[in-house]
Protein backbone atom coordinates (compact mmCIF):
# COMPACT_ATOMS: atom_id res chain seq x y z
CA UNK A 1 52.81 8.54 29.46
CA UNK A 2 52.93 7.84 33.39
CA UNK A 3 50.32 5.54 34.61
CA UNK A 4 47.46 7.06 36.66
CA UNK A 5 47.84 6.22 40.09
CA UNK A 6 44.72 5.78 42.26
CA UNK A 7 44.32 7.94 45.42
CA UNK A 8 44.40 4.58 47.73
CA UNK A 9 47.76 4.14 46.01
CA UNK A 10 48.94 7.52 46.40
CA UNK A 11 47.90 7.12 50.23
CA UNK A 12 50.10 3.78 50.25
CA UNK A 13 53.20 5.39 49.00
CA UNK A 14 52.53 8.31 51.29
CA UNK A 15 52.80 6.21 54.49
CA UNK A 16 55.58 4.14 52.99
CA UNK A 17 57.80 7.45 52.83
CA UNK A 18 56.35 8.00 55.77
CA UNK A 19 57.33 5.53 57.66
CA UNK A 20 60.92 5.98 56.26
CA UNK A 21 60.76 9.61 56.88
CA UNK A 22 62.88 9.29 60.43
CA UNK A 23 66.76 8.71 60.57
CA UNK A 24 66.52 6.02 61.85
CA UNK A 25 64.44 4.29 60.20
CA UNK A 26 66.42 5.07 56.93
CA UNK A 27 68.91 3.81 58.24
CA UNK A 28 67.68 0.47 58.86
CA UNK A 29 66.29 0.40 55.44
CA UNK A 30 69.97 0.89 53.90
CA UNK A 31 71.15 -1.37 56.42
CA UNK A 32 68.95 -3.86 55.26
CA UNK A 33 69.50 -3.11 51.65
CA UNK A 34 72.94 -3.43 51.88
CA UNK A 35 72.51 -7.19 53.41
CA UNK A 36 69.91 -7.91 50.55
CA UNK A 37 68.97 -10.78 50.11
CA UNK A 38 69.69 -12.70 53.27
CA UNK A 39 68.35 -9.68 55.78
CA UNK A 40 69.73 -9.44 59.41
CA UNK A 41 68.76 -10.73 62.59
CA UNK A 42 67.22 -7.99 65.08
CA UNK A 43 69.94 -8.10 67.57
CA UNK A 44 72.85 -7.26 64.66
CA UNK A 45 70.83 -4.30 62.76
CA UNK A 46 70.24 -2.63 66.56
CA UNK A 47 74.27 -3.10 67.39
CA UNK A 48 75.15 -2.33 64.15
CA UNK A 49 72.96 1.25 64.51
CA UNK A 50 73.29 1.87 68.07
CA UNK A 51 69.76 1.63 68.47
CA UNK A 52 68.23 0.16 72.20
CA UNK A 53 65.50 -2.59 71.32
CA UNK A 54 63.21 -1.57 72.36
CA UNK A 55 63.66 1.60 70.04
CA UNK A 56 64.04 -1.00 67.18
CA UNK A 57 61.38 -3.25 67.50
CA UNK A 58 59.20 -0.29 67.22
CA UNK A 59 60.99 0.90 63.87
CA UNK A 60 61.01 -2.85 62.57
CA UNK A 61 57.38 -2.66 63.28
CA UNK A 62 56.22 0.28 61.59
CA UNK A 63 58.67 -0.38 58.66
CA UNK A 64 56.84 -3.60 58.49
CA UNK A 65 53.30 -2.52 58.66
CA UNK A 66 53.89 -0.55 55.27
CA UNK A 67 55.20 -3.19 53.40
CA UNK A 68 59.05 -1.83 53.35
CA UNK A 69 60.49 -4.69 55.56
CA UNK A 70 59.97 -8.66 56.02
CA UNK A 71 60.20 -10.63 58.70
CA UNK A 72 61.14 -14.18 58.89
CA UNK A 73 61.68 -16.63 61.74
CA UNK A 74 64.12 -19.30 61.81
CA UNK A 75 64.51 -20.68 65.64
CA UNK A 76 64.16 -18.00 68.27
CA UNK A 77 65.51 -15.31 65.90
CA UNK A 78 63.62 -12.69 63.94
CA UNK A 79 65.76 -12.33 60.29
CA UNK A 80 64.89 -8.40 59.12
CA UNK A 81 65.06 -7.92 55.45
CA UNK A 82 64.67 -5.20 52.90
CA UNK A 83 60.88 -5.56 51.16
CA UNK A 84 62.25 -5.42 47.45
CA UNK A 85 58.96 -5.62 45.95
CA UNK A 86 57.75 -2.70 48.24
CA UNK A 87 60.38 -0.80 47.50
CA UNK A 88 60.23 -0.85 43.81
CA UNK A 89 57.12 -0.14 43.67
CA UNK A 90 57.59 3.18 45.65
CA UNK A 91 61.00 4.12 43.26
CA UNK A 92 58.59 2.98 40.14
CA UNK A 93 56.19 5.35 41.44
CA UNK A 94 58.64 7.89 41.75
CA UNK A 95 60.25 7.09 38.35
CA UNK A 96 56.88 7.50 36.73
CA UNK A 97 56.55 11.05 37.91
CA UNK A 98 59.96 12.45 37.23
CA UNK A 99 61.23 10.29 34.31
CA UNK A 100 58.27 9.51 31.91
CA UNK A 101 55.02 12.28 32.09
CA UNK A 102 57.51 15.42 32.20
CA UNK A 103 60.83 14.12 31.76
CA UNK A 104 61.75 16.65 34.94
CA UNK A 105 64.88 14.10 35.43
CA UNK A 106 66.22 11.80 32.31
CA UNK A 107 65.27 8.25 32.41
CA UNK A 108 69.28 7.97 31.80
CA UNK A 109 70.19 10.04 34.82
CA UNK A 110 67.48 8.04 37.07
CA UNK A 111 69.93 5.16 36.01
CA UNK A 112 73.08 6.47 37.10
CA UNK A 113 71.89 8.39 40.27
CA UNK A 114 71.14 4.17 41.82
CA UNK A 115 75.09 3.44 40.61
């Protein structure tokens, strides 16, 4: 049976998607993903997207406030990485719903949807 979630969780997850619910921002996120572990320094993820600073900063920003991206320093630049933890625990929460209380998607499927 799914675990019961409690509605300060629920609220969580709801600003993580959120927060990821722009194009851009999604972007960044499988940007980042796809450079997991090391992450990316601000400058590369906003050439690499086409996205002004500016514009960036404030999607690092509100990606970071909900726990979806990290931020390291090492000199003068800002290293951006994908928030693995944060993220699994938003596709667990998802996986609870859909794969173990009604079995609306097979746990197998769930598997081979991430391949």
């Amino acid at each position: 049976m799914a675990k019961k979630h409690r509605p300060e969780q629920i609220a969580r997850f709801a600003d993580m998607f959120s927060a990821m619910g722009t194009e851009p921002r999604l972007r960044i996120v499988q940007l980042l993903l796809s450079s997991h572990p090391q992450g990316m320094v601000a400058g590369d993820i906003g050439g690499e997207l086409d996205i002004p600073g500016s514009t960036l900063s404030h999607h690092l920003d509100k990606l970071k406030n909900e726990g979806l991206v990290k931020v390291r320093r090492e000199g003068t630049y800002l290293w951006y990485s994908a928030n693995a933890e944060g993220l699994q625990d938003l596709l667990s929460f998802l996986y609870d719903e859909c794969c173990t209380r009604n079995r609306a998607v097979e746990p197998a499927t769930f598997v081979q949807i991430g391949k």
